[in-house]
N, C-alpha and C. Protein backbone atom coordinates (compact mmCIF):
# COMPACT_ATOMS: atom_id res chain seq x y z
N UNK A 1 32.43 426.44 122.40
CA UNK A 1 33.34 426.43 121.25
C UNK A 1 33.34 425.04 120.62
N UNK A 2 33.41 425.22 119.26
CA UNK A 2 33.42 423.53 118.34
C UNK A 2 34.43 422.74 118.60
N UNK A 3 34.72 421.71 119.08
CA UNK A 3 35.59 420.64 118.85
C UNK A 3 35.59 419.85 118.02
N UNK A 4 34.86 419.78 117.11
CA UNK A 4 34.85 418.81 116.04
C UNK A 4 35.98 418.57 115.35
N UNK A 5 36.82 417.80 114.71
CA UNK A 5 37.85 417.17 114.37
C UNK A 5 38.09 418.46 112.87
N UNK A 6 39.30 418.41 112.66
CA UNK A 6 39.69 418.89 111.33
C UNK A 6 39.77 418.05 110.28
N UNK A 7 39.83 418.74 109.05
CA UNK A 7 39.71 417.26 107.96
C UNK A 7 40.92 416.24 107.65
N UNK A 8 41.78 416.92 108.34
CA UNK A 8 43.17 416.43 108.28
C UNK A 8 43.43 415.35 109.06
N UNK A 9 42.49 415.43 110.58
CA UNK A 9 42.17 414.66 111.33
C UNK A 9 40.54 413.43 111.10
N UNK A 10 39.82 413.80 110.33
CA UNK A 10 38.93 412.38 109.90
C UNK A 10 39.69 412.04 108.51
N UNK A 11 40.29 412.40 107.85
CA UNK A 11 40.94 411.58 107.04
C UNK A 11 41.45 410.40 107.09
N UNK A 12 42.31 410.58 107.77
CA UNK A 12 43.04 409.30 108.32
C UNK A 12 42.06 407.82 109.05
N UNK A 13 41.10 408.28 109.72
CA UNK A 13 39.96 407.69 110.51
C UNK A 13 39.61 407.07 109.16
N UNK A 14 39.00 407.98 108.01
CA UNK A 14 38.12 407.41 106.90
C UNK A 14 38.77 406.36 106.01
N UNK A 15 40.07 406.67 105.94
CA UNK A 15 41.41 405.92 105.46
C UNK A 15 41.25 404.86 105.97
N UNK A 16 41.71 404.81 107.20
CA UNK A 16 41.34 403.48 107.82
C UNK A 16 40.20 402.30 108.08
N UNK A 17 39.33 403.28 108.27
CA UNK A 17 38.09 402.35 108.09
C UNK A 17 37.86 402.04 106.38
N UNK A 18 37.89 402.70 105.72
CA UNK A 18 37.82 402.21 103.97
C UNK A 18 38.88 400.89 103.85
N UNK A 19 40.36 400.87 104.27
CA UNK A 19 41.43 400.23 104.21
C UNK A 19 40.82 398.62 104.99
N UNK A 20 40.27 398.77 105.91
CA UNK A 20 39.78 397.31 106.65
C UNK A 20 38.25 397.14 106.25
N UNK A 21 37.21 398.22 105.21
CA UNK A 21 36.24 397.54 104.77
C UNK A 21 36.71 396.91 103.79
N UNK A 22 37.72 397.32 102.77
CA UNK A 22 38.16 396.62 101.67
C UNK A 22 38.87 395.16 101.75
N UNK A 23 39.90 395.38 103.31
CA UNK A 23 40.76 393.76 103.84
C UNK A 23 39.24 392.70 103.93
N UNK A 24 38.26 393.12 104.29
CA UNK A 24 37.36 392.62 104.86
C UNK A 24 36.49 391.88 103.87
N UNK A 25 35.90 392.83 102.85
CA UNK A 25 35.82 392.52 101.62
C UNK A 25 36.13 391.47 100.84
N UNK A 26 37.63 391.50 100.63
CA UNK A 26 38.78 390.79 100.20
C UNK A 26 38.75 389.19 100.72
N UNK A 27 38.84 388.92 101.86
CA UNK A 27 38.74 387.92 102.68
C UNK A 27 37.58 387.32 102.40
N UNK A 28 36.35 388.15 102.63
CA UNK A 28 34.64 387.45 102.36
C UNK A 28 34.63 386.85 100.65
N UNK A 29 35.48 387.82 99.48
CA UNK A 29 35.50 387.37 98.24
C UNK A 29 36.36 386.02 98.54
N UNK A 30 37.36 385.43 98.76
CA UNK A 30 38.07 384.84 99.28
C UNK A 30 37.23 383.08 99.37
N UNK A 31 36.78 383.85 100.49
CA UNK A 31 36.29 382.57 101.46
C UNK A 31 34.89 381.94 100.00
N UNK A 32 34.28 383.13 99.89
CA UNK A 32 33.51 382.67 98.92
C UNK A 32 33.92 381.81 97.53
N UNK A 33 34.72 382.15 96.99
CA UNK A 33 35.25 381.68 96.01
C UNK A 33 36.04 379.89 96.04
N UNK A 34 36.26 379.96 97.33
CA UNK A 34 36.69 378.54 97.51
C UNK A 34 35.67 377.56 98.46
N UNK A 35 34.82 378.49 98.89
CA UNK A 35 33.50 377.49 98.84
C UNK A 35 32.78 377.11 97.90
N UNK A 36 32.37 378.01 96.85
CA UNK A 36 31.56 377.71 95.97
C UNK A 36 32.55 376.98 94.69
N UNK A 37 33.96 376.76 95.00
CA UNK A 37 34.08 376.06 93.69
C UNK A 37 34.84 374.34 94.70
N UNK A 38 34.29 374.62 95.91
CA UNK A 38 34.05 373.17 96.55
C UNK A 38 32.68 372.46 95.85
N UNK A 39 31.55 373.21 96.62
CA UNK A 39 30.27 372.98 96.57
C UNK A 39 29.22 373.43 95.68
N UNK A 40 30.04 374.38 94.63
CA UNK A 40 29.07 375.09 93.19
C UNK A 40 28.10 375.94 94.12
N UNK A 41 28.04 376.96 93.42
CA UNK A 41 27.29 378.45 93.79
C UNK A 41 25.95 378.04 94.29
N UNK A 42 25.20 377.15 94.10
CA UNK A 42 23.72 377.11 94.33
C UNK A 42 23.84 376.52 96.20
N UNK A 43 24.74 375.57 96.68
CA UNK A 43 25.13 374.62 97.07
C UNK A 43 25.66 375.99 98.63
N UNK A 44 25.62 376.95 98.38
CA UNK A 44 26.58 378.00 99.37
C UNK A 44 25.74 378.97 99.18
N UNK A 45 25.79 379.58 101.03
CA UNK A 45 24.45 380.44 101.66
C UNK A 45 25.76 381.74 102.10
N UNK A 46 25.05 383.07 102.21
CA UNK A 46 25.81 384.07 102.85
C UNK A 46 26.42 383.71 103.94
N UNK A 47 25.61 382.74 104.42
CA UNK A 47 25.69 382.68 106.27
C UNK A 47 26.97 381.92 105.95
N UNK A 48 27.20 380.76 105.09
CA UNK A 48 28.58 380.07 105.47
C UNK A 48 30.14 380.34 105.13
N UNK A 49 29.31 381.52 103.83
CA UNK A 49 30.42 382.35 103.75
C UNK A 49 31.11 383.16 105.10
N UNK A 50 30.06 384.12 105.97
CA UNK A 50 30.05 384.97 106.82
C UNK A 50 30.98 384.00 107.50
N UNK A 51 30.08 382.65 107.96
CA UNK A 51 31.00 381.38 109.11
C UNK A 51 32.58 381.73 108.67
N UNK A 52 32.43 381.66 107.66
CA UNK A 52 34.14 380.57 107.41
C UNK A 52 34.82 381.84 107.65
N UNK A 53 34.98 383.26 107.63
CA UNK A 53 35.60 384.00 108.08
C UNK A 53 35.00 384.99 109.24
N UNK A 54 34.34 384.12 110.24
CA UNK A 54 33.81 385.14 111.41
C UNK A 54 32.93 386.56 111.78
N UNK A 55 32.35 386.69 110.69
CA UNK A 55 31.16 387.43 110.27
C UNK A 55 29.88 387.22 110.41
N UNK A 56 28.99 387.62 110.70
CA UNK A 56 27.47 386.95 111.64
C UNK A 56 26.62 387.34 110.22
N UNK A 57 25.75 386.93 109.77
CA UNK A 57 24.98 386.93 108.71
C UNK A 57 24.64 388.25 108.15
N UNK A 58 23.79 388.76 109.24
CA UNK A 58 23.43 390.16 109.17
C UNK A 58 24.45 390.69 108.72
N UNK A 59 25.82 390.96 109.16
CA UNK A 59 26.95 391.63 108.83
C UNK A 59 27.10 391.36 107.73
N UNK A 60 27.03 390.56 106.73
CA UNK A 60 27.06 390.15 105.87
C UNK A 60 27.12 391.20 104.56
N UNK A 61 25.46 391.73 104.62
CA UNK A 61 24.62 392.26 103.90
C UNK A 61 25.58 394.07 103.74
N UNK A 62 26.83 394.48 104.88
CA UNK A 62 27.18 395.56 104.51
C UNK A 62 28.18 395.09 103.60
N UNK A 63 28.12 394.47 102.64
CA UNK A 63 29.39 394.40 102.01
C UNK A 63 28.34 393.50 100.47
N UNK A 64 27.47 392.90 100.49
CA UNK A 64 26.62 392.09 99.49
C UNK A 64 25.00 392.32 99.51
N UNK A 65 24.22 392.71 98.72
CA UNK A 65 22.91 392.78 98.94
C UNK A 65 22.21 391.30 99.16
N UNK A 66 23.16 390.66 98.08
CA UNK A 66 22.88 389.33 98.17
C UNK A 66 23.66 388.18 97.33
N UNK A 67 23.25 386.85 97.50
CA UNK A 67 24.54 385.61 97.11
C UNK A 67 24.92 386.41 95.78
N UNK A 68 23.89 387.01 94.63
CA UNK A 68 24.23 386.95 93.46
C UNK A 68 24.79 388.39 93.79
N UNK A 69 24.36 389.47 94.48
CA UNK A 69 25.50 390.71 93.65
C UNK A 69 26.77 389.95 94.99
N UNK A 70 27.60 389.32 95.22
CA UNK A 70 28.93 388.67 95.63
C UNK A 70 29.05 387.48 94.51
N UNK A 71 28.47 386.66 93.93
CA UNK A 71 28.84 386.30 92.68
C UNK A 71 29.49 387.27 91.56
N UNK A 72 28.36 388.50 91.38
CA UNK A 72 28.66 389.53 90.86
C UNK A 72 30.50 390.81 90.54
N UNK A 73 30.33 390.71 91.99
CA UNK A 73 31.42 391.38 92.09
C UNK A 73 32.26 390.42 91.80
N UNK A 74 32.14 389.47 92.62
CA UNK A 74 33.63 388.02 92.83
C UNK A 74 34.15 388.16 91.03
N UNK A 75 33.13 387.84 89.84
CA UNK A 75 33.36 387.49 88.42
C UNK A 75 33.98 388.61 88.01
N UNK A 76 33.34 389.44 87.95
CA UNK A 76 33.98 391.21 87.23
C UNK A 76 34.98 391.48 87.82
N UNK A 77 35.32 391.44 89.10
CA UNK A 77 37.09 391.38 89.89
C UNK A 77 37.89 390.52 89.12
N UNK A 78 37.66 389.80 89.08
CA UNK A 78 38.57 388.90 88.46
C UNK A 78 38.76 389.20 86.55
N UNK A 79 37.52 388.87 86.17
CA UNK A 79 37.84 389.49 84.78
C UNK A 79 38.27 390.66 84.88
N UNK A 80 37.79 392.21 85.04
CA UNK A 80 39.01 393.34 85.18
C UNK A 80 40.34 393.21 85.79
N UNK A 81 40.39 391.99 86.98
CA UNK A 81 42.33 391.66 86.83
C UNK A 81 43.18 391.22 85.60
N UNK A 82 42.79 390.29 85.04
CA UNK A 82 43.32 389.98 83.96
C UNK A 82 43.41 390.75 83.09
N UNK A 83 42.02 391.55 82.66
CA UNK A 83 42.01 393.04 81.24
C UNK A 83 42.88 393.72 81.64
N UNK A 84 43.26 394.22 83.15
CA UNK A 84 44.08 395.76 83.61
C UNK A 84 45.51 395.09 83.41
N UNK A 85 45.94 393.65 84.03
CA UNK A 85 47.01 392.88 84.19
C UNK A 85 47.38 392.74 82.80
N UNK A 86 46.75 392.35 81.51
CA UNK A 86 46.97 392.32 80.50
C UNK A 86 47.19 393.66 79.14
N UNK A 87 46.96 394.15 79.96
CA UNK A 87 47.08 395.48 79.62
C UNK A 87 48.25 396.43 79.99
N UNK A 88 48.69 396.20 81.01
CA UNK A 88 49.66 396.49 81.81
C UNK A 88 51.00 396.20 81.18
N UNK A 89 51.10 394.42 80.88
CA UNK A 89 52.19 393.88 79.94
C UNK A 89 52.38 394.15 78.91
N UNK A 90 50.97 394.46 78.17
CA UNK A 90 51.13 394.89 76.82
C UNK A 90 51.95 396.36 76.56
N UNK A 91 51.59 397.02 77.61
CA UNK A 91 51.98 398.36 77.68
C UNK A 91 53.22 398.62 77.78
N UNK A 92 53.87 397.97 78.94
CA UNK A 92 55.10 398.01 79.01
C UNK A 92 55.87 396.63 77.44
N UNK A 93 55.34 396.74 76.34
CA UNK A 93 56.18 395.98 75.69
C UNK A 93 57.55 395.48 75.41
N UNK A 94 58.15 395.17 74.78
CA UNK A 94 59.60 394.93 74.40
C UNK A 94 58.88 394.48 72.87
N UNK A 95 60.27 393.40 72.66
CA UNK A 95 59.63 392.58 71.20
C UNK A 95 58.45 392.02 71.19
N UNK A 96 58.19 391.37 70.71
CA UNK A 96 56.04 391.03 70.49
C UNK A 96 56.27 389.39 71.28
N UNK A 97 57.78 388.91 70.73
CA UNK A 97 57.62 387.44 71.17
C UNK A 97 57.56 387.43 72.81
N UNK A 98 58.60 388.81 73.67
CA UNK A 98 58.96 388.32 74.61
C UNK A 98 57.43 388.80 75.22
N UNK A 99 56.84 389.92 74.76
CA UNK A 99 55.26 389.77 75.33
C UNK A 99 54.53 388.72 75.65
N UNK A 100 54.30 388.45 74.08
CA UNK A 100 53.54 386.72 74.35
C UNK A 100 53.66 386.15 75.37
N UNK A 101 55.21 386.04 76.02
CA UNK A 101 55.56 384.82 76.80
C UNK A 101 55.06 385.44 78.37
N UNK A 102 55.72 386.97 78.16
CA UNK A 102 54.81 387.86 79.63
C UNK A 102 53.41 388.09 80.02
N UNK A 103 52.72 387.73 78.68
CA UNK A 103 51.12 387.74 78.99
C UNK A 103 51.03 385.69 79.47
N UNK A 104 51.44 384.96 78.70
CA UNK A 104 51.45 383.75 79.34
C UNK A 104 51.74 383.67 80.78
N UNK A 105 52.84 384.34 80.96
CA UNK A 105 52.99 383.98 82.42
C UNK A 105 52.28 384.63 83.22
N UNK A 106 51.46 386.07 82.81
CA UNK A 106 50.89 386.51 83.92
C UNK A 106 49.60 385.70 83.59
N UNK A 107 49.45 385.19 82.99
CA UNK A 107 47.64 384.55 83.15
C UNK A 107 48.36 383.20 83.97
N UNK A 108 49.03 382.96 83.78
CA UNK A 108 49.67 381.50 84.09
C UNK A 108 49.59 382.06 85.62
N UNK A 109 50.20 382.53 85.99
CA UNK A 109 49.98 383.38 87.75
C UNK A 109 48.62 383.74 88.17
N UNK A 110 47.53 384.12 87.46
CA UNK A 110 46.55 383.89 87.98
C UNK A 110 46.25 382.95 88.09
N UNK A 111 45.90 381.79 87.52
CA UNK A 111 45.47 380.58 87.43
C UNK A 111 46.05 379.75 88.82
N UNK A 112 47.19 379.96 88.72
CA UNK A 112 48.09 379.20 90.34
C UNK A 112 47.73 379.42 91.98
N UNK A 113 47.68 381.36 91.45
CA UNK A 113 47.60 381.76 92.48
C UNK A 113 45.98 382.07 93.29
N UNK A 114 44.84 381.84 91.89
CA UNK A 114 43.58 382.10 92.56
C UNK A 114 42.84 380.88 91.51
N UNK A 115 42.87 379.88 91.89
CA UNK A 115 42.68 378.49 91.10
C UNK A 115 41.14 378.30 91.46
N UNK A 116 40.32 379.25 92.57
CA UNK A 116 39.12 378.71 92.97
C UNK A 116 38.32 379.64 92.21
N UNK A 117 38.82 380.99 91.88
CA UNK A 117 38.08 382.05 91.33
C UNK A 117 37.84 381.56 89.40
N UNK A 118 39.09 381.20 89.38
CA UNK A 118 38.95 380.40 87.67
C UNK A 118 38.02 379.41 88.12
N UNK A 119 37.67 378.63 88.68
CA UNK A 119 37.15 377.46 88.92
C UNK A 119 35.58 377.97 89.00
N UNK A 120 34.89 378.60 89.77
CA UNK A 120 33.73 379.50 89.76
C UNK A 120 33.44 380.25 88.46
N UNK A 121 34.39 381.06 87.81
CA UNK A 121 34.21 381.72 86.50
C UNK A 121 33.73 380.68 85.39
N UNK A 122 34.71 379.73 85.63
CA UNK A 122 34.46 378.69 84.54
C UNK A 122 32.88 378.19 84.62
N UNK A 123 32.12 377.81 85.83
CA UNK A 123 30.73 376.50 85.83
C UNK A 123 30.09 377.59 86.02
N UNK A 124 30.24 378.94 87.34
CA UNK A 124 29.02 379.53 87.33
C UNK A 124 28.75 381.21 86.68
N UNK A 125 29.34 381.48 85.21
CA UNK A 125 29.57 382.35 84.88
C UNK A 125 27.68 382.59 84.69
N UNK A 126 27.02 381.76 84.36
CA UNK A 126 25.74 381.62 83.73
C UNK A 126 25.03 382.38 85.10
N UNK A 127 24.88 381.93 86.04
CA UNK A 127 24.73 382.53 87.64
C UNK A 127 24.38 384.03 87.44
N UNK A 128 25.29 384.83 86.82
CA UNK A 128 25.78 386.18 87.06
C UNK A 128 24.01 387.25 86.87
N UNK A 129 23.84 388.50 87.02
CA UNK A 129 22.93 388.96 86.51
C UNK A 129 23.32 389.64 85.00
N UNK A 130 22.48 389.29 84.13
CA UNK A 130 22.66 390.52 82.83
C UNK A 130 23.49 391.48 82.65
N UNK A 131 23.22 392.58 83.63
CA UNK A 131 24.70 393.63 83.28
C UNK A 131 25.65 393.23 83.86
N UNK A 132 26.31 392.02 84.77
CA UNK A 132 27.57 391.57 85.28
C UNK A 132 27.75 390.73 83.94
N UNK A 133 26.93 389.51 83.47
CA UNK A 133 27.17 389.32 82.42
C UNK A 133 28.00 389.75 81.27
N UNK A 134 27.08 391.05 81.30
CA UNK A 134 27.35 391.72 79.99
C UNK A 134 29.07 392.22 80.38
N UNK A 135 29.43 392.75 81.68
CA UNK A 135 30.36 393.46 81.56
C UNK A 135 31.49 392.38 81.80
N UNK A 136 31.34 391.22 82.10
CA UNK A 136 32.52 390.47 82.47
C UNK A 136 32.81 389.37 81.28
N UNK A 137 31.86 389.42 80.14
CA UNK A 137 31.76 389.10 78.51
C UNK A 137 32.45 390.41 77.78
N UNK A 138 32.46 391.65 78.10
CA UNK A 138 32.97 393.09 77.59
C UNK A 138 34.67 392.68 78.18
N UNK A 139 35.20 392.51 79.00
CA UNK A 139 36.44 392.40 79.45
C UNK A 139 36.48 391.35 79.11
N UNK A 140 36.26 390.01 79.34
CA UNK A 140 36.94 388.98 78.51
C UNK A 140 37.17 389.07 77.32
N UNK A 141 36.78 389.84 76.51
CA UNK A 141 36.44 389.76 74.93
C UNK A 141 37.38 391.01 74.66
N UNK A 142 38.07 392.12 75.37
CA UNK A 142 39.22 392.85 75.29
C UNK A 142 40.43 391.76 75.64
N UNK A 143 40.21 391.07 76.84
CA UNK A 143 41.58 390.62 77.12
C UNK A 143 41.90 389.38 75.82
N UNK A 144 40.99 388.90 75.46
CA UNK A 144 41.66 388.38 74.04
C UNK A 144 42.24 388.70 73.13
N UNK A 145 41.57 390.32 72.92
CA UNK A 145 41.91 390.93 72.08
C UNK A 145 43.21 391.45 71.86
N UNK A 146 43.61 391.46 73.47
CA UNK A 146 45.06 392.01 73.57
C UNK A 146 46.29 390.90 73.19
N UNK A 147 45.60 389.67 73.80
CA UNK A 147 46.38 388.42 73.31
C UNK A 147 47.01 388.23 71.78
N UNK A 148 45.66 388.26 71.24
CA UNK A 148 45.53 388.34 69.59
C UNK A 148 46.52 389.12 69.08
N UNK A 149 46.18 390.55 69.46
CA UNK A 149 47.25 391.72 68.45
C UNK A 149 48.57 391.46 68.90
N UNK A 150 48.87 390.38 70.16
CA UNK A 150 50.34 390.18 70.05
C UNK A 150 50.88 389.06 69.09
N UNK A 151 49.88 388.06 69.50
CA UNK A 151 49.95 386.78 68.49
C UNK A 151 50.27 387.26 67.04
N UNK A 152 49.82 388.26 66.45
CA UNK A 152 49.79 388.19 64.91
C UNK A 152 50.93 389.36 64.68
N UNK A 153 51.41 389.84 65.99
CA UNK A 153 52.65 390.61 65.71
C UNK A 153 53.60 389.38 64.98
N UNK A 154 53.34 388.40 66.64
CA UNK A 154 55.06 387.41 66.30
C UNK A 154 54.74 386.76 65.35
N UNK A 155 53.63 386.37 64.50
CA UNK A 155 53.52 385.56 63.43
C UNK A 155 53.99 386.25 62.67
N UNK A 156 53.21 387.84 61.94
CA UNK A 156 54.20 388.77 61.00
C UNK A 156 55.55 388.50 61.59
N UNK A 157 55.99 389.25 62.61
CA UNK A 157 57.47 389.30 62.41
C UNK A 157 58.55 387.91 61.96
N UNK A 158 57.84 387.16 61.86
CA UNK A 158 58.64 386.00 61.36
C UNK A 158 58.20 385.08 59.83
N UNK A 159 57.06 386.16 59.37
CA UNK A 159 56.80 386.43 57.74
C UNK A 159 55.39 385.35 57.71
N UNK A 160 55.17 385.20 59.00
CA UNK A 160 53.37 384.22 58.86
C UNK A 160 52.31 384.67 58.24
N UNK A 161 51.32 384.48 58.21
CA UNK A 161 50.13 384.84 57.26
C UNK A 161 48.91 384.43 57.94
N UNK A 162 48.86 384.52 59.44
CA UNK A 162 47.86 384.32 60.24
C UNK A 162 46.65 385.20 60.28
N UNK A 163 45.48 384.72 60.19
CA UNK A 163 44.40 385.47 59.68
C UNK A 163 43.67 385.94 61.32
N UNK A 164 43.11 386.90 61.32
CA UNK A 164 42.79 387.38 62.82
C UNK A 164 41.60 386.39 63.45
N UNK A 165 41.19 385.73 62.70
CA UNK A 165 40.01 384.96 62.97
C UNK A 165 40.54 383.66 63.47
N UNK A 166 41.61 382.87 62.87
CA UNK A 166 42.53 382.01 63.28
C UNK A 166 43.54 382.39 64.42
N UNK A 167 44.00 383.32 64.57
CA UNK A 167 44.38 384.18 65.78
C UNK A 167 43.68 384.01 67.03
N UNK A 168 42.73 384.57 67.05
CA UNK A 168 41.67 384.38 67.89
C UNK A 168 41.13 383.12 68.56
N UNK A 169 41.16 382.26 67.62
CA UNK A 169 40.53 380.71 67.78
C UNK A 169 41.97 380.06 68.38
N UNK A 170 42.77 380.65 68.25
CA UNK A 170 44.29 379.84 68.91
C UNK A 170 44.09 380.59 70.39
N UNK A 171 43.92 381.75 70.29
CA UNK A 171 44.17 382.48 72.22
C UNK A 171 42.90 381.57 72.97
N UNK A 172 41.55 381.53 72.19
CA UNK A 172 40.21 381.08 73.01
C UNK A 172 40.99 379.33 73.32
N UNK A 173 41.19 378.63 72.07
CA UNK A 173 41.30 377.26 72.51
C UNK A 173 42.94 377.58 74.12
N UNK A 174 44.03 378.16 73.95
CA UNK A 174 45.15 378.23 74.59
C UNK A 174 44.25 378.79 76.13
N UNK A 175 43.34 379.22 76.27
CA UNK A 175 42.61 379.54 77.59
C UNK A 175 41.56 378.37 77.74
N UNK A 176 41.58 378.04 76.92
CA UNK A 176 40.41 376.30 77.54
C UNK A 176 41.57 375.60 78.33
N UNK A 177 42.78 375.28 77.44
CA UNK A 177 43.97 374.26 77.84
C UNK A 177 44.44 375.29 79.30
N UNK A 178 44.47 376.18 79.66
CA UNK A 178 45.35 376.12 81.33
C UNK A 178 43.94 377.06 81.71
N UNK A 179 43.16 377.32 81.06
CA UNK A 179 41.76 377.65 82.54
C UNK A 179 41.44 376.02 83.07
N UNK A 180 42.10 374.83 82.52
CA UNK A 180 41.58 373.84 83.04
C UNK A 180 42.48 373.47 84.08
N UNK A 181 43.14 373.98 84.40
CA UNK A 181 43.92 373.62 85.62
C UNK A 181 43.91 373.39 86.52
N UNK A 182 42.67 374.05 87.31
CA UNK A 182 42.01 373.95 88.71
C UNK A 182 41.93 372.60 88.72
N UNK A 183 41.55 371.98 87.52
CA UNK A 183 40.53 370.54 87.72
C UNK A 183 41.83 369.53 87.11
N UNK A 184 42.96 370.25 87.58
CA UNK A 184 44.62 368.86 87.05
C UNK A 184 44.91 368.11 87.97
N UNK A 185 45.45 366.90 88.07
CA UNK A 185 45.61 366.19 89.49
C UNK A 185 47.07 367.27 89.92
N UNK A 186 47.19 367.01 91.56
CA UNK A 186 47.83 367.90 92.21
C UNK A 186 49.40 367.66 91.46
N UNK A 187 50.01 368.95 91.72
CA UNK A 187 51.15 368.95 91.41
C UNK A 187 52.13 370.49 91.30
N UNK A 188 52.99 369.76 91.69
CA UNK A 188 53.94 371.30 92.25
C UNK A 188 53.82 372.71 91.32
N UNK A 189 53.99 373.51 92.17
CA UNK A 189 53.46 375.09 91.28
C UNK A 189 54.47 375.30 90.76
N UNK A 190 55.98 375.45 90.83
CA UNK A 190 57.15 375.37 89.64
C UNK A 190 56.83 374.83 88.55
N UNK A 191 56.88 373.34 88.92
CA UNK A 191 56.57 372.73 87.52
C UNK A 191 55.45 372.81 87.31
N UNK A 192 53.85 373.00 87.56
CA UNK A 192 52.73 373.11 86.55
C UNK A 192 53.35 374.61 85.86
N UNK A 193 53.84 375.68 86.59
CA UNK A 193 54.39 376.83 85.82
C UNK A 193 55.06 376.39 84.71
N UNK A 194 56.05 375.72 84.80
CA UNK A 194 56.76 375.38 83.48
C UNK A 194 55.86 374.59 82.29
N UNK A 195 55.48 373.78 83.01
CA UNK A 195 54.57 372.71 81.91
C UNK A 195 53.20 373.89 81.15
N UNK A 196 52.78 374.39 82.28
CA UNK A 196 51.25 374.69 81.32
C UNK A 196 52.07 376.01 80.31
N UNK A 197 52.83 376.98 80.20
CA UNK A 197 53.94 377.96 79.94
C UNK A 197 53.92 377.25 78.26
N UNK A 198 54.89 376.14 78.53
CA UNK A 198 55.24 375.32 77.79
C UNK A 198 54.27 375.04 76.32
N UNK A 199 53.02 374.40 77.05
CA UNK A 199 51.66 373.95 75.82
C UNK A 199 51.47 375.24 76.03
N UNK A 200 51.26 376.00 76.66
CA UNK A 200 50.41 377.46 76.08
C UNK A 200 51.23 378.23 74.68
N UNK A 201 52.25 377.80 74.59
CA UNK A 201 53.59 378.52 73.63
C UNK A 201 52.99 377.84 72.61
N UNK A 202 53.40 376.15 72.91
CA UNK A 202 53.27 375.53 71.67
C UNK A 202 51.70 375.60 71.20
N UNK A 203 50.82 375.85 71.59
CA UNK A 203 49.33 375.61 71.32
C UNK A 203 48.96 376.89 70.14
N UNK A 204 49.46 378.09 71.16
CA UNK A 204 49.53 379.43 70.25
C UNK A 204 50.40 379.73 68.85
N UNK A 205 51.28 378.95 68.72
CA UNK A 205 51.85 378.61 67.49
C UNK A 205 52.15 377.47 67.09
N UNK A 206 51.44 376.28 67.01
CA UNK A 206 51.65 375.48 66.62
C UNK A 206 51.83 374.97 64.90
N UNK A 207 52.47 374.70 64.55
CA UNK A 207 52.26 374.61 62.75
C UNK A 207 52.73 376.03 61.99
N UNK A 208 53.73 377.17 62.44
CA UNK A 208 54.02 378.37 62.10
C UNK A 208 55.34 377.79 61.63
């Protein structure tokens, strides 16, 4: 007679093992991301990734074919956080101003909270292959977009005459000023929250 498990019973098994390939995952993106924006992407091998979180080389390879598809993934994770995250705020709106200030702060929270992954995006975006390229240039170029159509809400609603092209050139320069953060001398995460918050407001409307 069959003993083989019911599906009710490998579910849970598959659950689990998916749940700790992904922790696992997570950790290896991790470790990578703050090595390579120690030592720049060329400068960092699978193997020291594997080291720094207890993974043997070989093991490596079930989770990366190689350095560049984990460059790969590492860039497009991160750009689809911000597009879905920015998207998310937009969605749940209120007035256009108090958006603005909720998309500031959630980019402002990435930046704090994963300072090595901005730091990698920023020097080794060039690294990437062609279609990671292409797709993590496709989501950056929405999540502006979402920036923008709020920007030129709060300018209309307060009778501005901001042109979408000038729009635009205010969100790109307001992401040069706090994607540079990684590279600020040290200083407490309250206050860089308040301060970079602060120029990101005034940068995005400056002269309105």
């Amino acid at each position: 007679m069959s003993t083989s498990p019911s599906p009710s019973a490998e579910q849970p098994a598959r659950t689990r093992r998916g749940q700790a390939k992904a922790a696992r995952r997570a950790e290896l993106l991790e470790a990578a991301a703050r090595l390579m924006a120690e030592r720049g992407f060329a400068a960092v091998t699978l193997e020291d990734i594997g080291r720094a979180v207890g993974v043997s080389g070989p093991a490596m390879y079930r989770h990366f074919s190689s350095k560049i598809d984990l460059l790969d993934q590492m860039l497009v994770d991160i750009s689809q956080r911000l597009h879905d995250g920015g998207a998310e705020v937009v969605d749940g709106a209120g007035d256009p101003e108090q958006t603005l200030r909720d998309l500031i702060r959630f980019h402002i929270d990435v930046l704090v909270t994963k300072p090595d992954l901005i730091a990698v995006q920023d020097r080794d975006l060039s690294s990437l292959t062609p279609a990671a390229n292409h797709q993590v240039r496709s989501l950056q170029r929405r999540y502006v977009e979402q920036w923008v159509d709020v920007l030129l809400a709060v300018d209309a609603g307060s009778g501005g005459s901001l042109s979408r092209e000038e729009a635009r050139v205010r969100v790109h320069a307001t992401f040069g000023l706090l994607n540079s953060s990684p590279r600020l001398p040290a200083f407490g995460e309250a206050e860089l929250r308040t301060v970079l918050g602060a120029m990101a407001w005034s940068a995005l409307l400056s002269g309105r």
